[in-house]
Protein backbone atom coordinates (compact mmCIF):
# COMPACT_ATOMS: atom_id res chain seq x y z
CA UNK A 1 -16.09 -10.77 12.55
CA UNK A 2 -15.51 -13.03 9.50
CA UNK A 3 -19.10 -12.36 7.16
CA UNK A 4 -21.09 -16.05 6.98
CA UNK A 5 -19.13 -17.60 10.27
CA UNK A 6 -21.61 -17.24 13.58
CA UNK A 7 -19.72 -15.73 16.43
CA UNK A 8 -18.20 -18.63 17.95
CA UNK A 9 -17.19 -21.18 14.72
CA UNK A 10 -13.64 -21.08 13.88
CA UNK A 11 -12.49 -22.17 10.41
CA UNK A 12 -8.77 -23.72 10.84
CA UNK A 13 -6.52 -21.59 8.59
CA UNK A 14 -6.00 -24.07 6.22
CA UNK A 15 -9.95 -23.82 5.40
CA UNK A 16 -9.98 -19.94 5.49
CA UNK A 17 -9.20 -18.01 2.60
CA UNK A 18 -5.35 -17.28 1.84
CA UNK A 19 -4.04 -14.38 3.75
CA UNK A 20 -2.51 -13.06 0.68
CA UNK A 21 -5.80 -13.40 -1.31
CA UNK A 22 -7.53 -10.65 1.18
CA UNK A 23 -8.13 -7.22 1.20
CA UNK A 24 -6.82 -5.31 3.72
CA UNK A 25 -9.89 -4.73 5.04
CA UNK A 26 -11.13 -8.56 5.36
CA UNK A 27 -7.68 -9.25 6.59
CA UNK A 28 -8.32 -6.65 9.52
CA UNK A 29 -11.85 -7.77 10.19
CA UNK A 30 -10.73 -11.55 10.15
CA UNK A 31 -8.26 -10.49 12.77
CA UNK A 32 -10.52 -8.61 15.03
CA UNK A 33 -13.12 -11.45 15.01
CA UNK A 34 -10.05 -13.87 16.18
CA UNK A 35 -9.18 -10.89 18.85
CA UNK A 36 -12.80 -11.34 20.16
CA UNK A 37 -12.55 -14.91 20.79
CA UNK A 38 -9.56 -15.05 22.50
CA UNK A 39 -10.66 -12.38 24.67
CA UNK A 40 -13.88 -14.05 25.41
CA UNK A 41 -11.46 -17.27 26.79
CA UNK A 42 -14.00 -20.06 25.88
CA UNK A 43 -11.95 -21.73 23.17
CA UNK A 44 -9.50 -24.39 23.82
CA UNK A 45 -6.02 -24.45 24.51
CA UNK A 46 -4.91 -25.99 21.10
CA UNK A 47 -7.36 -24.46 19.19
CA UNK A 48 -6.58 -20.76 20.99
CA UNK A 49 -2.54 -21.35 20.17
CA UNK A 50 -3.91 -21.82 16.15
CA UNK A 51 -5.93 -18.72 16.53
CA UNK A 52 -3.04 -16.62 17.92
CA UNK A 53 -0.57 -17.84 14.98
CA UNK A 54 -3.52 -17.00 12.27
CA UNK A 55 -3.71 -13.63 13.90
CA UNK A 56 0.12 -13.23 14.13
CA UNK A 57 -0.27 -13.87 10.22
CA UNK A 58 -3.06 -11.45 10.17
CA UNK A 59 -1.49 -8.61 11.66
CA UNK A 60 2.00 -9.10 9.61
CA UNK A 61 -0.38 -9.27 6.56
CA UNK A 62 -1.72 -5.74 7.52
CA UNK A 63 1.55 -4.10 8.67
CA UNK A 64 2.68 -5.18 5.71
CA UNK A 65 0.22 -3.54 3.27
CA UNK A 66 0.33 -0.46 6.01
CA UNK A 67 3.78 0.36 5.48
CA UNK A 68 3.94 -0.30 2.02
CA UNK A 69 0.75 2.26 1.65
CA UNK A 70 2.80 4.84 3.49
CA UNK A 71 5.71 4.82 1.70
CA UNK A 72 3.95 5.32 -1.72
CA UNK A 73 2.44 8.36 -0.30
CA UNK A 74 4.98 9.69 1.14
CA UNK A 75 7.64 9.81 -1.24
CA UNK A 76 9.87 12.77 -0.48
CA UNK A 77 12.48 14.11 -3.25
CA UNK A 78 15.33 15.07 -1.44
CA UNK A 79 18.34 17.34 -2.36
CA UNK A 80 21.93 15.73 -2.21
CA UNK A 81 22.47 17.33 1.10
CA UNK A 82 19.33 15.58 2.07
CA UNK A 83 16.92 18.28 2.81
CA UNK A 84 13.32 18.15 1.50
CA UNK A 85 12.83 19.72 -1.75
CA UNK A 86 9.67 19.03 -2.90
CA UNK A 87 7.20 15.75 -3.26
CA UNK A 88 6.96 12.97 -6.31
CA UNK A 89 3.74 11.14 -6.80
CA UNK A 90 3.03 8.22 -4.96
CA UNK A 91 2.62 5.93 -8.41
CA UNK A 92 5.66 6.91 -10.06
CA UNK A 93 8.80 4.37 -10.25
CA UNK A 94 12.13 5.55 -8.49
């Protein structure tokens, strides 16, 4: 749920906070509480389509900082035949 918003208020995205401004982590819990209304099917039809596009955001947002997460750790040093041959940290620059 979004922290100072009672269950069922809905701030239009344009009076949320930037997506890009969030953590992870309030980006995730900002999309669950827009997952829980929706499910709960009490909000209306415009208002529901604005939801789902803000979520849409949402998730992208998270994938996003997901995948880019994973492929800092998991930076593999490979051989020029392309086997494994060992690890490089995850902060280092190609």
């Amino acid at each position: 749920m979004l922290h100072g918003m009672d269950e069922g208020t809905v701030l239009p995205p344009a009076a949320g906070q930037d997506i890009a401004g969030l953590s992870f982590e309030q980006a995730l819990a900002a999309l669950e509480g827009i997952v829980q209304q929706l499910e709960r099917g009490d909000v209306p039809l415009d208002q529901s389509i604005s939801l789902y596009e803000r979520g849409e955001a949402l998730r992208l947002a998270c994938q996003q900082r997901l995948d880019a997460a994973q492929a800092r750790i998991e930076r593999i040093v490979t051989a020029a035949d392309g086997r494994a041959t060992g690890t490089r940290p995850f902060d280092t620059e190609d």
